[in-house]
C-alpha atoms as a PDB file:
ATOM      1  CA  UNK A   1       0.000   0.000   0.000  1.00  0.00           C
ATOM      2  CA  UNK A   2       1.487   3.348  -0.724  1.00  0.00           C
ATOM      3  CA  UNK A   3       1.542   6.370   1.449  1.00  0.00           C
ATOM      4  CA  UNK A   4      -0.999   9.423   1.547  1.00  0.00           C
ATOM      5  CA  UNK A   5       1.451  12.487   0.902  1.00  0.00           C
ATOM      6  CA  UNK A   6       1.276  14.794   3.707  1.00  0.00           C
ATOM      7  CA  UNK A   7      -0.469  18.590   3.890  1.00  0.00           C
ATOM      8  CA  UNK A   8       3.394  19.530   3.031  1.00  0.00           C
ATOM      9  CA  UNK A   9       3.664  17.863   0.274  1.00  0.00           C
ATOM     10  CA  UNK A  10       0.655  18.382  -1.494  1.00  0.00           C
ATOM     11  CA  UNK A  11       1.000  22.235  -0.524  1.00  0.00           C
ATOM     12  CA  UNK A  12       4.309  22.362  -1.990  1.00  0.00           C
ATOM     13  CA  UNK A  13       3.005  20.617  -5.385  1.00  0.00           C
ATOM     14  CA  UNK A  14       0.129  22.838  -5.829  1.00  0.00           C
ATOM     15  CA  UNK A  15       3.106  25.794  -5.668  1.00  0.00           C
ATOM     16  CA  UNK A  16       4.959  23.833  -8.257  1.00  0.00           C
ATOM     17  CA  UNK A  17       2.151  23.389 -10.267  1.00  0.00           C
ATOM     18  CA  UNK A  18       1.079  27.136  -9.835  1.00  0.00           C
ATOM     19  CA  UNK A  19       4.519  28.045 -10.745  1.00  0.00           C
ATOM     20  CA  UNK A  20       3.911  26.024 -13.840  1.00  0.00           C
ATOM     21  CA  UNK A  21       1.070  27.468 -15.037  1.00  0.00           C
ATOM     22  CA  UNK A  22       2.105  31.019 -14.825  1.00  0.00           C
ATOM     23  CA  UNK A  23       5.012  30.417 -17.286  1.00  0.00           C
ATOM     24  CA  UNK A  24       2.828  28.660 -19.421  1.00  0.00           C
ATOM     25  CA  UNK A  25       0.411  31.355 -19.275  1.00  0.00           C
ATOM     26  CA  UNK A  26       3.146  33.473 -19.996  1.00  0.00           C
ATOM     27  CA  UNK A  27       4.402  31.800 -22.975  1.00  0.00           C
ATOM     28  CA  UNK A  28       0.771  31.784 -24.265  1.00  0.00           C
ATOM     29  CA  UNK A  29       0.509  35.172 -23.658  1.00  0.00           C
ATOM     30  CA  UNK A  30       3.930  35.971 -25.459  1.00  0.00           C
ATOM     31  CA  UNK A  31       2.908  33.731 -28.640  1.00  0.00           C
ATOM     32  CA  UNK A  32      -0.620  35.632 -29.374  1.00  0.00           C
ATOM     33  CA  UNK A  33       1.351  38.830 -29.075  1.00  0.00           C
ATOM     34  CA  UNK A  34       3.743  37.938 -31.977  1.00  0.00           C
ATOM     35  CA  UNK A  35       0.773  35.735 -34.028  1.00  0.00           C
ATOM     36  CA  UNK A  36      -1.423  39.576 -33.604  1.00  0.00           C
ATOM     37  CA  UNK A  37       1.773  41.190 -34.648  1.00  0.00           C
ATOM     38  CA  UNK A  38       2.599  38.747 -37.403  1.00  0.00           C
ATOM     39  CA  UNK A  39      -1.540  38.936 -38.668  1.00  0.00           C
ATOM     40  CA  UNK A  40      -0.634  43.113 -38.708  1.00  0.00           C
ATOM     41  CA  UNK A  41       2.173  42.255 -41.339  1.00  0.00           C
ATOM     42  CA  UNK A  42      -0.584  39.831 -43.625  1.00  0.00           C
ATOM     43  CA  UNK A  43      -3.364  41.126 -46.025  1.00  0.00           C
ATOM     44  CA  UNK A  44      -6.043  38.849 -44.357  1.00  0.00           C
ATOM     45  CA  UNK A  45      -9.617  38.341 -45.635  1.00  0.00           C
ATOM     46  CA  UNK A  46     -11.749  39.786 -42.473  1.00  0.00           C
ATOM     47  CA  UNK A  47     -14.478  37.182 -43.476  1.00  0.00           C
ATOM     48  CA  UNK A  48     -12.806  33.809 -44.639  1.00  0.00           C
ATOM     49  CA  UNK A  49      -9.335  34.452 -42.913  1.00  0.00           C
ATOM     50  CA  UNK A  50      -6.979  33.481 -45.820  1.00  0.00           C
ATOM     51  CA  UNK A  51      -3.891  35.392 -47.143  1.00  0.00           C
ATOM     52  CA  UNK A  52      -4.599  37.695 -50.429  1.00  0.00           C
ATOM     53  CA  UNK A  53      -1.844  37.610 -52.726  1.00  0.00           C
ATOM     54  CA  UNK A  54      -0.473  40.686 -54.839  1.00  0.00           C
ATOM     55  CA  UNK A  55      -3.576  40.830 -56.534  1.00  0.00           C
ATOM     56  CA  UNK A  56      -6.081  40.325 -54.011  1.00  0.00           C
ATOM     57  CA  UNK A  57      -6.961  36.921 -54.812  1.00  0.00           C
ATOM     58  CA  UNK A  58      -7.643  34.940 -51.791  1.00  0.00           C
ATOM     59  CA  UNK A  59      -4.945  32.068 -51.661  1.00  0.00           C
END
């Protein structure tokens, strides 16, 4: 039978996994910046989102 981790233990998991989840956040958070910055630089159709070419035909 295996032992039940102690208040300790868990408490100091949840931290960990808190910790985790705030970078991750973070590094979500970083990525939609550069995609919105990136999307600034593209001529994208507002209604069927794909990438118009030179002469505006959708691609």
């Amino acid at each position: 039978m295996s032992e039940k981790p102690t208040y300790e233990e868990l408490e100091q998991r949840v931290n960990e996994l808190e910790k985790e989840k705030d970078r991750l956040l973070s590094e979500l958070q970083q990525a939609l910046r550069e995609v919105k910055q990136l999307g600034g630089l593209l001529p994208i159709c507002a209604k069927c989102k794909k990438i118009r070419d030179d002469i505006r035909i959708l691609e």
